[in-house]
PDB file of N, CA and C in Angstrom:
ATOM      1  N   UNK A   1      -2.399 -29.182 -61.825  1.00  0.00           N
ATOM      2  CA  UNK A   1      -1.084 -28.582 -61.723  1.00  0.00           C
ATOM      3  C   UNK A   1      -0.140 -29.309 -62.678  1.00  0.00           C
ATOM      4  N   UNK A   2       0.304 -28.560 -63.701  1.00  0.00           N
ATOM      5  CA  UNK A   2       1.453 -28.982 -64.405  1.00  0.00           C
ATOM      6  C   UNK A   2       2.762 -29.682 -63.305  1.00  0.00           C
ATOM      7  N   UNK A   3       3.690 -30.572 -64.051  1.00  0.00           N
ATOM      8  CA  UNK A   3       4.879 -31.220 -63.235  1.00  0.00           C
ATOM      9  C   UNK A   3       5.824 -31.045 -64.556  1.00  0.00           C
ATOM     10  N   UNK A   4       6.966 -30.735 -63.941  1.00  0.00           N
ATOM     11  CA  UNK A   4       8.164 -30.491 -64.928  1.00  0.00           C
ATOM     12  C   UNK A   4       9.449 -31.545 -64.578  1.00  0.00           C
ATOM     13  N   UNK A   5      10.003 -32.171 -65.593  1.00  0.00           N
ATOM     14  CA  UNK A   5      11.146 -32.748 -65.211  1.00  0.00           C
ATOM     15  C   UNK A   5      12.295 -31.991 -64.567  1.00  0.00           C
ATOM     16  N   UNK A   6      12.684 -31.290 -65.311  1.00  0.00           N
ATOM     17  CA  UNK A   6      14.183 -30.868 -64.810  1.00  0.00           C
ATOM     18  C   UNK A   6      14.178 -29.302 -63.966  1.00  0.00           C
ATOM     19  N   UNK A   7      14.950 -28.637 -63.547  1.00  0.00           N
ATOM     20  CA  UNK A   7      15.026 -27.321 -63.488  1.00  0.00           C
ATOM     21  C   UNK A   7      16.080 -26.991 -64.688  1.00  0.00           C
ATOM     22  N   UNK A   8      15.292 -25.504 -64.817  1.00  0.00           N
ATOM     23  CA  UNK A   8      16.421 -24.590 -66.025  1.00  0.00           C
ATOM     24  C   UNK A   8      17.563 -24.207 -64.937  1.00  0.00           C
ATOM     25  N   UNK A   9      18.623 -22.927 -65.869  1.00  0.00           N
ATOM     26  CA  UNK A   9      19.407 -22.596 -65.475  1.00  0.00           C
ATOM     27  C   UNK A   9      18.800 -21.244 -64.091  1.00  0.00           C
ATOM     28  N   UNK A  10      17.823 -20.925 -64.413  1.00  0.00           N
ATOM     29  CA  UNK A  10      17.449 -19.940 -63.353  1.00  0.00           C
ATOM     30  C   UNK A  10      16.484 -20.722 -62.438  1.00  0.00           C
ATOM     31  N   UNK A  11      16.602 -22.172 -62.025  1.00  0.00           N
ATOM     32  CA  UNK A  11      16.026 -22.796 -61.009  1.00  0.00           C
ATOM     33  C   UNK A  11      14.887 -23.508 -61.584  1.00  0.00           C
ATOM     34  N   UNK A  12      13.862 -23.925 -60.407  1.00  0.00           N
ATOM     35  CA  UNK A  12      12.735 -24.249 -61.266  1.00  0.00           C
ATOM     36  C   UNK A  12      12.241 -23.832 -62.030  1.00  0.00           C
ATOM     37  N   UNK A  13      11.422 -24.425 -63.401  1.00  0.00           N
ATOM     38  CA  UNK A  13      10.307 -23.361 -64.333  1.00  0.00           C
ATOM     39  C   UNK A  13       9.136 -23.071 -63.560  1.00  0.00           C
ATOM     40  N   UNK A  14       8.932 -22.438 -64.095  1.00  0.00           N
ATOM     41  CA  UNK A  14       7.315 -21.572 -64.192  1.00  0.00           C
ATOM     42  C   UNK A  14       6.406 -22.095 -64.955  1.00  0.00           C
ATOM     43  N   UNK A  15       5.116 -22.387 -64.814  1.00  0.00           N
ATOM     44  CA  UNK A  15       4.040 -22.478 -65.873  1.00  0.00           C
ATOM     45  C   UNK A  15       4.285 -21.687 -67.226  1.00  0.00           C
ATOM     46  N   UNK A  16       5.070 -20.685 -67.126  1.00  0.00           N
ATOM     47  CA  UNK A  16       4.699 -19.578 -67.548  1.00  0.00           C
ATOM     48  C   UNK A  16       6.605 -19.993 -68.741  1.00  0.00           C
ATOM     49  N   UNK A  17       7.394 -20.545 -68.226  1.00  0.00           N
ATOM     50  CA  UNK A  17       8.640 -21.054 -68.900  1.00  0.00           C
ATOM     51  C   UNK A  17       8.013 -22.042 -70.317  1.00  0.00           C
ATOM     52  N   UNK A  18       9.069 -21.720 -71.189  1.00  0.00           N
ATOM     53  CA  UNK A  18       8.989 -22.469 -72.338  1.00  0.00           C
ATOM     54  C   UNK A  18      10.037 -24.371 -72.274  1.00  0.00           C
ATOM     55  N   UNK A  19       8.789 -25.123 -71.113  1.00  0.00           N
ATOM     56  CA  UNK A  19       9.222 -26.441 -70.972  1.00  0.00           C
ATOM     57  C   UNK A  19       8.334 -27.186 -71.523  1.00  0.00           C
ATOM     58  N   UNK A  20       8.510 -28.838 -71.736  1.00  0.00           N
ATOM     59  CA  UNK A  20       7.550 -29.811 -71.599  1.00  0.00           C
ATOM     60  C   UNK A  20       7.055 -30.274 -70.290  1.00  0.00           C
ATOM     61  N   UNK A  21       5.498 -30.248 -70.364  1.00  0.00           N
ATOM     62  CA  UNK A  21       5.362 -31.077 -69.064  1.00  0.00           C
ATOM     63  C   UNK A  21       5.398 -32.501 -69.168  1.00  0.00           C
ATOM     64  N   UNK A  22       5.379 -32.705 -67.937  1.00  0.00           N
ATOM     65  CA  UNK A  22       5.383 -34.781 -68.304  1.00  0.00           C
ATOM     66  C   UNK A  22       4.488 -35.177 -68.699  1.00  0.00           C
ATOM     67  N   UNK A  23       3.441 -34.894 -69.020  1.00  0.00           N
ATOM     68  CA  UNK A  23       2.193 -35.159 -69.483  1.00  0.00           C
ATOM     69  C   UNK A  23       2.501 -35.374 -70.878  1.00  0.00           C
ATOM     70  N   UNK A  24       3.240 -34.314 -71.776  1.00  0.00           N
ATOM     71  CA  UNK A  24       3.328 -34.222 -72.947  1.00  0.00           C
ATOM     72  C   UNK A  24       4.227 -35.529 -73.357  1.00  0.00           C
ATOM     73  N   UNK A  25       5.259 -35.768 -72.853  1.00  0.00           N
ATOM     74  CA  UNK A  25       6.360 -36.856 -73.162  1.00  0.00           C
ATOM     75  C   UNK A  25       6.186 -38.511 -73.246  1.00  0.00           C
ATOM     76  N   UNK A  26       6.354 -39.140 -74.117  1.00  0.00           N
ATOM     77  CA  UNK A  26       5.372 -40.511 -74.172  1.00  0.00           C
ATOM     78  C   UNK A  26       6.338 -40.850 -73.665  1.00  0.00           C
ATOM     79  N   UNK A  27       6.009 -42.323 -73.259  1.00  0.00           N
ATOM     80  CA  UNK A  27       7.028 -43.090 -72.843  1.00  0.00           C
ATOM     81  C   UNK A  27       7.162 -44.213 -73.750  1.00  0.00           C
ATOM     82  N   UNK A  28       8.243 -44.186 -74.602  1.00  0.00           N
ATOM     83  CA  UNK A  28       8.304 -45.657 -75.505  1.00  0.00           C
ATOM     84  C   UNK A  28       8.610 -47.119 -75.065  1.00  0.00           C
ATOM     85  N   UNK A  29       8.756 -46.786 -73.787  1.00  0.00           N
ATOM     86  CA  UNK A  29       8.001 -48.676 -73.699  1.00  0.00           C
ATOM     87  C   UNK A  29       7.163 -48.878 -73.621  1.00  0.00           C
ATOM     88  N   UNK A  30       5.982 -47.565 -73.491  1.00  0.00           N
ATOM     89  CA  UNK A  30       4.435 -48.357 -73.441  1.00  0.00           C
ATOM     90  C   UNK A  30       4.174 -48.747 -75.232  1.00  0.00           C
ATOM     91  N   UNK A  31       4.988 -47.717 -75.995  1.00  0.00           N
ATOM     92  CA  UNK A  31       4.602 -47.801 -77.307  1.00  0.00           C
ATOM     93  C   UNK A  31       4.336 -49.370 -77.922  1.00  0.00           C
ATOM     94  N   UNK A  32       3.159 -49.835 -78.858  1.00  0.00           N
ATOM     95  CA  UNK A  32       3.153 -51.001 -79.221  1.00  0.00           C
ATOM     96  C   UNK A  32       3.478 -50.709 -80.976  1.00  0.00           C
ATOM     97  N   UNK A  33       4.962 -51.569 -80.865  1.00  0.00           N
ATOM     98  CA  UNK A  33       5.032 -51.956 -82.200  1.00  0.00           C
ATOM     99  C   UNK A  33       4.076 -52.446 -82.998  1.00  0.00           C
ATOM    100  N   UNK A  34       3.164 -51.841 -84.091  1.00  0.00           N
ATOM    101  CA  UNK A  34       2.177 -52.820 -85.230  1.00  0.00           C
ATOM    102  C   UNK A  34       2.445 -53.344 -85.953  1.00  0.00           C
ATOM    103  N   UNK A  35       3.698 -52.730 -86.442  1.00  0.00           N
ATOM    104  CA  UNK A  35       4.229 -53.618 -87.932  1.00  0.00           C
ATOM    105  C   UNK A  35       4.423 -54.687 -87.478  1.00  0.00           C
ATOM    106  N   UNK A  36       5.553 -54.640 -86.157  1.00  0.00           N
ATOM    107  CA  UNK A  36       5.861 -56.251 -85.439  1.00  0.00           C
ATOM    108  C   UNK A  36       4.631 -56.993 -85.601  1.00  0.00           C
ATOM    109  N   UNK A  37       3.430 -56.827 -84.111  1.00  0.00           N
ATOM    110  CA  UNK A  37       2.376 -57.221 -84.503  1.00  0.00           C
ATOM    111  C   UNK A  37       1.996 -58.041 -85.406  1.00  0.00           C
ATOM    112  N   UNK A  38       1.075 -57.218 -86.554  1.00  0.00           N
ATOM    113  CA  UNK A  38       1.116 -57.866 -87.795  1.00  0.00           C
ATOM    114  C   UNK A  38       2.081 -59.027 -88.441  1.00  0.00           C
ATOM    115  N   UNK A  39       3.121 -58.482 -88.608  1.00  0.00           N
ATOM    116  CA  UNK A  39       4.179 -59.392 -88.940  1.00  0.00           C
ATOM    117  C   UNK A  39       3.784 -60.697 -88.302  1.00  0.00           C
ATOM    118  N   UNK A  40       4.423 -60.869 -87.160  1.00  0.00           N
ATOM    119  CA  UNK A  40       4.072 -62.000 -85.799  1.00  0.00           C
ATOM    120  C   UNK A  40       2.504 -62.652 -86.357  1.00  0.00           C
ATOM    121  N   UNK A  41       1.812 -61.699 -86.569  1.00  0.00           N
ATOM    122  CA  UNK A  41       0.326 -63.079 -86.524  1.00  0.00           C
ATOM    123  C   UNK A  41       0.513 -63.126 -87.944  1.00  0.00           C
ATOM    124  N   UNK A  42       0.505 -62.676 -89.225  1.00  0.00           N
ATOM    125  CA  UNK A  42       0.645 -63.219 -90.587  1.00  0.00           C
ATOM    126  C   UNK A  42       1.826 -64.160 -90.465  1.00  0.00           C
ATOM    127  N   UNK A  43       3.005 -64.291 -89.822  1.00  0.00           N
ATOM    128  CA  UNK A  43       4.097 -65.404 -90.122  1.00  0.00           C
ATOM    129  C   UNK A  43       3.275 -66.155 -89.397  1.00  0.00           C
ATOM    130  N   UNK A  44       2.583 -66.673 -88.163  1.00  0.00           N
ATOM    131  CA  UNK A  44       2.282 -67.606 -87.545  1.00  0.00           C
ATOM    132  C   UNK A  44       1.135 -68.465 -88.307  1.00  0.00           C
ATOM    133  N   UNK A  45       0.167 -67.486 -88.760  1.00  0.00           N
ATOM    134  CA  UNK A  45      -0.787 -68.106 -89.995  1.00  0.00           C
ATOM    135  C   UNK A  45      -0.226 -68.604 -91.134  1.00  0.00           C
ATOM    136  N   UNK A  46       1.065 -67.966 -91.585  1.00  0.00           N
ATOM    137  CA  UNK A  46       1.408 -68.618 -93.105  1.00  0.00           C
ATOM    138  C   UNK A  46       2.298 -70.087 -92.443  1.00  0.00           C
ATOM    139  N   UNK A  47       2.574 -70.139 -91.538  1.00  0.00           N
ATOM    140  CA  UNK A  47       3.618 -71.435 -90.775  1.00  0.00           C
ATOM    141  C   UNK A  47       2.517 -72.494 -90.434  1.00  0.00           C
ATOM    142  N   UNK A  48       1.150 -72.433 -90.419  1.00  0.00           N
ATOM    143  CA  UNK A  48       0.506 -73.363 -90.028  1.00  0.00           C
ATOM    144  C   UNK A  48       0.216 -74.609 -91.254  1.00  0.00           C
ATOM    145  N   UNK A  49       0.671 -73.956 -92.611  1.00  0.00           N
ATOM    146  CA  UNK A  49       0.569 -75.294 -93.587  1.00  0.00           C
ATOM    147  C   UNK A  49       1.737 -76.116 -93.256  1.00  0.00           C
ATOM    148  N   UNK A  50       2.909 -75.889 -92.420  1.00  0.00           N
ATOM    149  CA  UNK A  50       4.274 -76.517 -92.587  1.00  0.00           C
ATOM    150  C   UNK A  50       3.674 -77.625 -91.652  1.00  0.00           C
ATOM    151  N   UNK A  51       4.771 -78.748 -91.881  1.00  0.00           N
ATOM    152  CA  UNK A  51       4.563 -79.464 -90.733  1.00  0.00           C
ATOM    153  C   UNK A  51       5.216 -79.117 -89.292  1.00  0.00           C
ATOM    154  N   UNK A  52       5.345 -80.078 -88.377  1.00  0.00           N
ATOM    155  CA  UNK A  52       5.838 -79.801 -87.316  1.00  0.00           C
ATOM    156  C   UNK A  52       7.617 -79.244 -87.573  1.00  0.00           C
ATOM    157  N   UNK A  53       8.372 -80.590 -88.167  1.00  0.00           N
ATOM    158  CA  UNK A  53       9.542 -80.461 -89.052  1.00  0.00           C
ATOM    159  C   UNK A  53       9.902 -79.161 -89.389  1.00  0.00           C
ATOM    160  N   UNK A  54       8.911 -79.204 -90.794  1.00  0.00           N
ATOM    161  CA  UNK A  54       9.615 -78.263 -91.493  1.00  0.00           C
ATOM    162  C   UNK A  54       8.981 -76.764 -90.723  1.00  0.00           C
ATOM    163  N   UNK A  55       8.222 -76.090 -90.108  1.00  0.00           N
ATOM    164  CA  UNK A  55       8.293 -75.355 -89.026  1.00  0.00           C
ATOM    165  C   UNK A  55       9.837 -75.166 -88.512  1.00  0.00           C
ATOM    166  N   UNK A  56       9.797 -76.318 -87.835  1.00  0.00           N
ATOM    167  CA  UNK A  56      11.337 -76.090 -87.429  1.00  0.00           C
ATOM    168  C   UNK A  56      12.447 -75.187 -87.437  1.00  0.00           C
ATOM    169  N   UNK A  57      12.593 -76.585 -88.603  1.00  0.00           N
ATOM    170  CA  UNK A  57      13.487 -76.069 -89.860  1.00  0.00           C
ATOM    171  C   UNK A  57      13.216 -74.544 -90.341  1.00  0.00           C
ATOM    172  N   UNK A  58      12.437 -73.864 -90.787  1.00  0.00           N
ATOM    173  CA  UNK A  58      12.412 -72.828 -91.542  1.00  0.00           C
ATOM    174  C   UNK A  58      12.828 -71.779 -90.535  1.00  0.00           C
ATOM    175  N   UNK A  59      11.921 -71.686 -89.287  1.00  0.00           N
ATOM    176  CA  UNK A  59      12.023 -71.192 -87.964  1.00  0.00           C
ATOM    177  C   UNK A  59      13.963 -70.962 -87.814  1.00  0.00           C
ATOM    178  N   UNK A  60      14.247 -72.276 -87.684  1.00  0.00           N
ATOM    179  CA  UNK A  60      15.724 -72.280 -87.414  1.00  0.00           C
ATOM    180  C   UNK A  60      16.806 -71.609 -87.912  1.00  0.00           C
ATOM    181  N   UNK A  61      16.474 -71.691 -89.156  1.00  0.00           N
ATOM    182  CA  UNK A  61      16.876 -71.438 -90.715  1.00  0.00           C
ATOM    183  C   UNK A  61      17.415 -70.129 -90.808  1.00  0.00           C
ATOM    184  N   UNK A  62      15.946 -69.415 -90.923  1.00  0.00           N
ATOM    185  CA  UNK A  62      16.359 -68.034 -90.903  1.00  0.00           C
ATOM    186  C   UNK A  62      15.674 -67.145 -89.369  1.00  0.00           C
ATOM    187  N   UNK A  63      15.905 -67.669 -88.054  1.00  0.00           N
ATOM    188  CA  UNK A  63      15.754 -66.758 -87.277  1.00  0.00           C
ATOM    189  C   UNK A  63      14.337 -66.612 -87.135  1.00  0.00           C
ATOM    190  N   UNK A  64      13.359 -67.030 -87.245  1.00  0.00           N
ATOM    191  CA  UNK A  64      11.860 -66.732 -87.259  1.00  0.00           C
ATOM    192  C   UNK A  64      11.710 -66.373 -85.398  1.00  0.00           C
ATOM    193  N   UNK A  65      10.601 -65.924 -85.043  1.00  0.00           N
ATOM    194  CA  UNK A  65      10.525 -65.751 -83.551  1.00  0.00           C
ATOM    195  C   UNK A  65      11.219 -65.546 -82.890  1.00  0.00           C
ATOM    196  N   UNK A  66      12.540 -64.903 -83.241  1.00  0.00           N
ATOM    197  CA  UNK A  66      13.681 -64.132 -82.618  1.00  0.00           C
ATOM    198  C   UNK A  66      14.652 -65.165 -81.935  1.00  0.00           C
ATOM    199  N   UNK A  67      14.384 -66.616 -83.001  1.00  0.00           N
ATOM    200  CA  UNK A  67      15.888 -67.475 -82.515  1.00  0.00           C
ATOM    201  C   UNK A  67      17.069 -67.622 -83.538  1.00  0.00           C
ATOM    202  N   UNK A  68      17.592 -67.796 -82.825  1.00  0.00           N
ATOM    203  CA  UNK A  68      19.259 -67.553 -83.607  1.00  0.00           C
ATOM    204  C   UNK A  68      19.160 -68.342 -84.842  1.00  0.00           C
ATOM    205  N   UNK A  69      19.433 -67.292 -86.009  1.00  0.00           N
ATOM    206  CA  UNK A  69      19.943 -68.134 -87.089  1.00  0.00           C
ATOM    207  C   UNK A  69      20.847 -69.297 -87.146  1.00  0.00           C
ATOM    208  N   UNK A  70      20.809 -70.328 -87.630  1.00  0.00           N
ATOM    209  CA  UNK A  70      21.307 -71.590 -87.632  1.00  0.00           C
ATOM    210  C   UNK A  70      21.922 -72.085 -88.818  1.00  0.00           C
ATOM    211  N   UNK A  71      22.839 -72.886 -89.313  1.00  0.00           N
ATOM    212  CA  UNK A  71      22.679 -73.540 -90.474  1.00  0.00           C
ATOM    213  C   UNK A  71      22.557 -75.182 -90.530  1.00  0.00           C
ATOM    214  N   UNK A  72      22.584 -75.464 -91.809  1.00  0.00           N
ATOM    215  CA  UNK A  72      22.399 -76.612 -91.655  1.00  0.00           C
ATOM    216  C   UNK A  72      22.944 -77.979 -91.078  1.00  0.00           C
ATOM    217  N   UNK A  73      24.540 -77.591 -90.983  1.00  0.00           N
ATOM    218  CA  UNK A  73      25.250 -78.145 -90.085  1.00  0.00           C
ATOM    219  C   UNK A  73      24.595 -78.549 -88.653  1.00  0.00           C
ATOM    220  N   UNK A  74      24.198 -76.876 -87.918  1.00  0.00           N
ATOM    221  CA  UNK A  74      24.035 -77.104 -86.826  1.00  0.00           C
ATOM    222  C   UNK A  74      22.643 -77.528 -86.377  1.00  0.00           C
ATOM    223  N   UNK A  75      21.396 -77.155 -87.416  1.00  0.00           N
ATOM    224  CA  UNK A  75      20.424 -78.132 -87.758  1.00  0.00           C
ATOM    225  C   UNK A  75      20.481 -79.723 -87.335  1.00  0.00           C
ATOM    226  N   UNK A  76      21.946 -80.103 -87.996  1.00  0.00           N
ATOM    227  CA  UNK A  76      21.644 -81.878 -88.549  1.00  0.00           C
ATOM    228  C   UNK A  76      21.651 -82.466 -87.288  1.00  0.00           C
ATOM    229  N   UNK A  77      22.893 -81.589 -86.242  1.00  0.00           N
ATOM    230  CA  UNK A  77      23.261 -81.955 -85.145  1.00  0.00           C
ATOM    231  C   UNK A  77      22.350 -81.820 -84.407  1.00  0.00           C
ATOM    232  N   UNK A  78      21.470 -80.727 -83.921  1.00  0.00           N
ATOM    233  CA  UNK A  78      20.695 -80.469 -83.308  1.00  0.00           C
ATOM    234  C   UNK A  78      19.284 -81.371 -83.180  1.00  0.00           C
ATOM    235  N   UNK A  79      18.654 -81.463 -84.839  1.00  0.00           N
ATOM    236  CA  UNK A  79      17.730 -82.721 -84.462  1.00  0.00           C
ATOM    237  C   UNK A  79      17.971 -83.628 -84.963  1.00  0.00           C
ATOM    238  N   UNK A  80      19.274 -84.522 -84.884  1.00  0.00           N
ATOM    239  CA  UNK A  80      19.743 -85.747 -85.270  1.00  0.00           C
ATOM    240  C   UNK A  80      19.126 -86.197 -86.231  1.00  0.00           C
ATOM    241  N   UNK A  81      19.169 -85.273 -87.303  1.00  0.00           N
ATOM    242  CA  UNK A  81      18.523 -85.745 -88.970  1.00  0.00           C
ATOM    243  C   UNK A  81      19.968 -85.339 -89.519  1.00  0.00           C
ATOM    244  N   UNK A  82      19.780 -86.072 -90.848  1.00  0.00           N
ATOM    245  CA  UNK A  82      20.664 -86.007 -92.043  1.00  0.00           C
ATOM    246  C   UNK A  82      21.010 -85.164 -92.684  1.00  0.00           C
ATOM    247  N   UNK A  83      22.091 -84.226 -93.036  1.00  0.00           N
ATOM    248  CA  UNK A  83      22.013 -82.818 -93.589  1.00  0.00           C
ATOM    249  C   UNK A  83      20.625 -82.908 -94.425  1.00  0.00           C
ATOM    250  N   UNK A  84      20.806 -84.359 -95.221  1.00  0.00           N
ATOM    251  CA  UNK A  84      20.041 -84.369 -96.462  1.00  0.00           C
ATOM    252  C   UNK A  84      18.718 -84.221 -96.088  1.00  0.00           C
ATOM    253  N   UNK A  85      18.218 -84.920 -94.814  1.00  0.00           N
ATOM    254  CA  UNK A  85      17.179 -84.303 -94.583  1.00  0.00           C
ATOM    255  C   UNK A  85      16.288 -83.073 -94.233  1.00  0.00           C
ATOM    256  N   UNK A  86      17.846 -82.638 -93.402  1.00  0.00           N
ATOM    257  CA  UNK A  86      17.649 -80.934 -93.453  1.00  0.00           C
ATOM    258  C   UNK A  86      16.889 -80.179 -94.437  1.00  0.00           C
ATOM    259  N   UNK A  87      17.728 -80.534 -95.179  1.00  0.00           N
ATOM    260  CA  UNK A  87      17.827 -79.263 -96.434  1.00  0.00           C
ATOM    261  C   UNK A  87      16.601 -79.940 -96.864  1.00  0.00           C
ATOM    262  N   UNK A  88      16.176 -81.317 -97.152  1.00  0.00           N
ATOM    263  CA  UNK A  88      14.906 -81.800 -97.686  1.00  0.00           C
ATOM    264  C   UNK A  88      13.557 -80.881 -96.788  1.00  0.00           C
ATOM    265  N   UNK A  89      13.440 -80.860 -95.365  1.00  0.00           N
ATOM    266  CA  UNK A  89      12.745 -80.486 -94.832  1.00  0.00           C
ATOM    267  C   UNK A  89      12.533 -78.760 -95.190  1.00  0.00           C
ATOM    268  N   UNK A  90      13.725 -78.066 -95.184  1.00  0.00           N
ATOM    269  CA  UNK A  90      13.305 -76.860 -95.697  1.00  0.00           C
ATOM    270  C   UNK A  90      13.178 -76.612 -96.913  1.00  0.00           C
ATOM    271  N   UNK A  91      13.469 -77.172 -98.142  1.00  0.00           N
ATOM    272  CA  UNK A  91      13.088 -76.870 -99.146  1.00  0.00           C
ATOM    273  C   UNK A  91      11.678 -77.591 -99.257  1.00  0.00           C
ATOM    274  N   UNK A  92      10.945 -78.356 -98.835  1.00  0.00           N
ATOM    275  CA  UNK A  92       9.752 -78.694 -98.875  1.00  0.00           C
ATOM    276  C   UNK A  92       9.235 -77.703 -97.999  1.00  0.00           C
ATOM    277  N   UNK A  93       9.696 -77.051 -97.007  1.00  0.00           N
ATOM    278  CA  UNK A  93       8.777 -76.058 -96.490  1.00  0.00           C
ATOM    279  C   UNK A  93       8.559 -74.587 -97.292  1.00  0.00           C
ATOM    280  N   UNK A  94       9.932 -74.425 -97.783  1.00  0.00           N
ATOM    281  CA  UNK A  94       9.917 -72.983 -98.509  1.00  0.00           C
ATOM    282  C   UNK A  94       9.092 -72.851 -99.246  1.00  0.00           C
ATOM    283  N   UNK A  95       8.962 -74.070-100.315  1.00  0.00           N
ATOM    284  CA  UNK A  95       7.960 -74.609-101.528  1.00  0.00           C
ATOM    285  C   UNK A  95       6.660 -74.223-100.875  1.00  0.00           C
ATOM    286  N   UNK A  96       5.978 -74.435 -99.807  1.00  0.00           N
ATOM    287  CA  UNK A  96       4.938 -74.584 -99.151  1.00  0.00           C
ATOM    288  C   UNK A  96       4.517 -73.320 -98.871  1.00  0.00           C
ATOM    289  N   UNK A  97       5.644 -72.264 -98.587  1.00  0.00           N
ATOM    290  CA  UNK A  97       5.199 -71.103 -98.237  1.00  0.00           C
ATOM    291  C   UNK A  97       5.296 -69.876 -99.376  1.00  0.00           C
ATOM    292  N   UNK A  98       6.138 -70.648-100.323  1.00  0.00           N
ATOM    293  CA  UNK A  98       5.677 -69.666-102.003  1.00  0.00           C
ATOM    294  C   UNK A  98       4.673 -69.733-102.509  1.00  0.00           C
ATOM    295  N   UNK A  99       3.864 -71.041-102.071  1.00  0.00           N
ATOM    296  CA  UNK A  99       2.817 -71.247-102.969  1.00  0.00           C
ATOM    297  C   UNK A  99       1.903 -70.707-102.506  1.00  0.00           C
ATOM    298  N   UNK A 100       1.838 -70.480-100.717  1.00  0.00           N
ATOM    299  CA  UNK A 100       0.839 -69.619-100.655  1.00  0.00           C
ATOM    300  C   UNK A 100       0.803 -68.212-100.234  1.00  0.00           C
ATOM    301  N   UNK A 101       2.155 -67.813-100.688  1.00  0.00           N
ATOM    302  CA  UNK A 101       2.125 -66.358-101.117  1.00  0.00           C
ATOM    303  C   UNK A 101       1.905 -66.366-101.581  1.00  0.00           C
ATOM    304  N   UNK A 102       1.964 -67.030-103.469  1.00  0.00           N
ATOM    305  CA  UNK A 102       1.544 -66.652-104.410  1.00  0.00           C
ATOM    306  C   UNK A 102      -0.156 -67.178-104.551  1.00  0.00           C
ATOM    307  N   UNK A 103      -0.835 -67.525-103.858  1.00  0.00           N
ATOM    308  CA  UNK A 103      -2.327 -67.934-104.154  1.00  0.00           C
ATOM    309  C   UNK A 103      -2.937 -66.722-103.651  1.00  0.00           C
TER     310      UNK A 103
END
């Protein structure tokens, strides 16, 4: 037996009415994002040359794993390193992760 969401204006439908049944209608929270997916396990594989640090850092940086973008200010404060080390830690990580995009 077909099941219909709503009633029309002349009451319930009919089999025989031009409706969707619920059967037909997906539900998009079951839907699984792939691109995400993908995305998620290629960033986690290309993050495994970084160190613990610069992980971090890059993570922090620009928002990686859906945490708040940061800068370096709030970096220095956060893990009681030196701007200079900051910025040292992510530019040694960025370096790390061009090179093996580009290999």
């Amino acid at each position: 037996m077909t099941q219909y969401l709503w009633p029309g204006d002349a009451g319930w439908p009919t089999p025989e009415a031009d409706t969707t049944p619920v059967t037909e209608i997906s539900d998009p929270r079951g839907e699984i994002d792939l691109d995400a997916v993908c995305l998620h396990a290629a960033q986690a594989h290309l993050l495994d040359d970084l160190s613990p640090l610069e992980r971090t850092v890059v993570c922090a940086r620009f928002g990686l794993d859906g945490a708040r973008v940061r800068s370096i200010k709030e970096l220095h404060v956060e893990l009681g390193l030196t701007r200079h080390q900051v910025r040292e830690a992510l530019e040694t990580g960025l370096c790390k992760l061009r090179a093996r995009l580009a290999a």
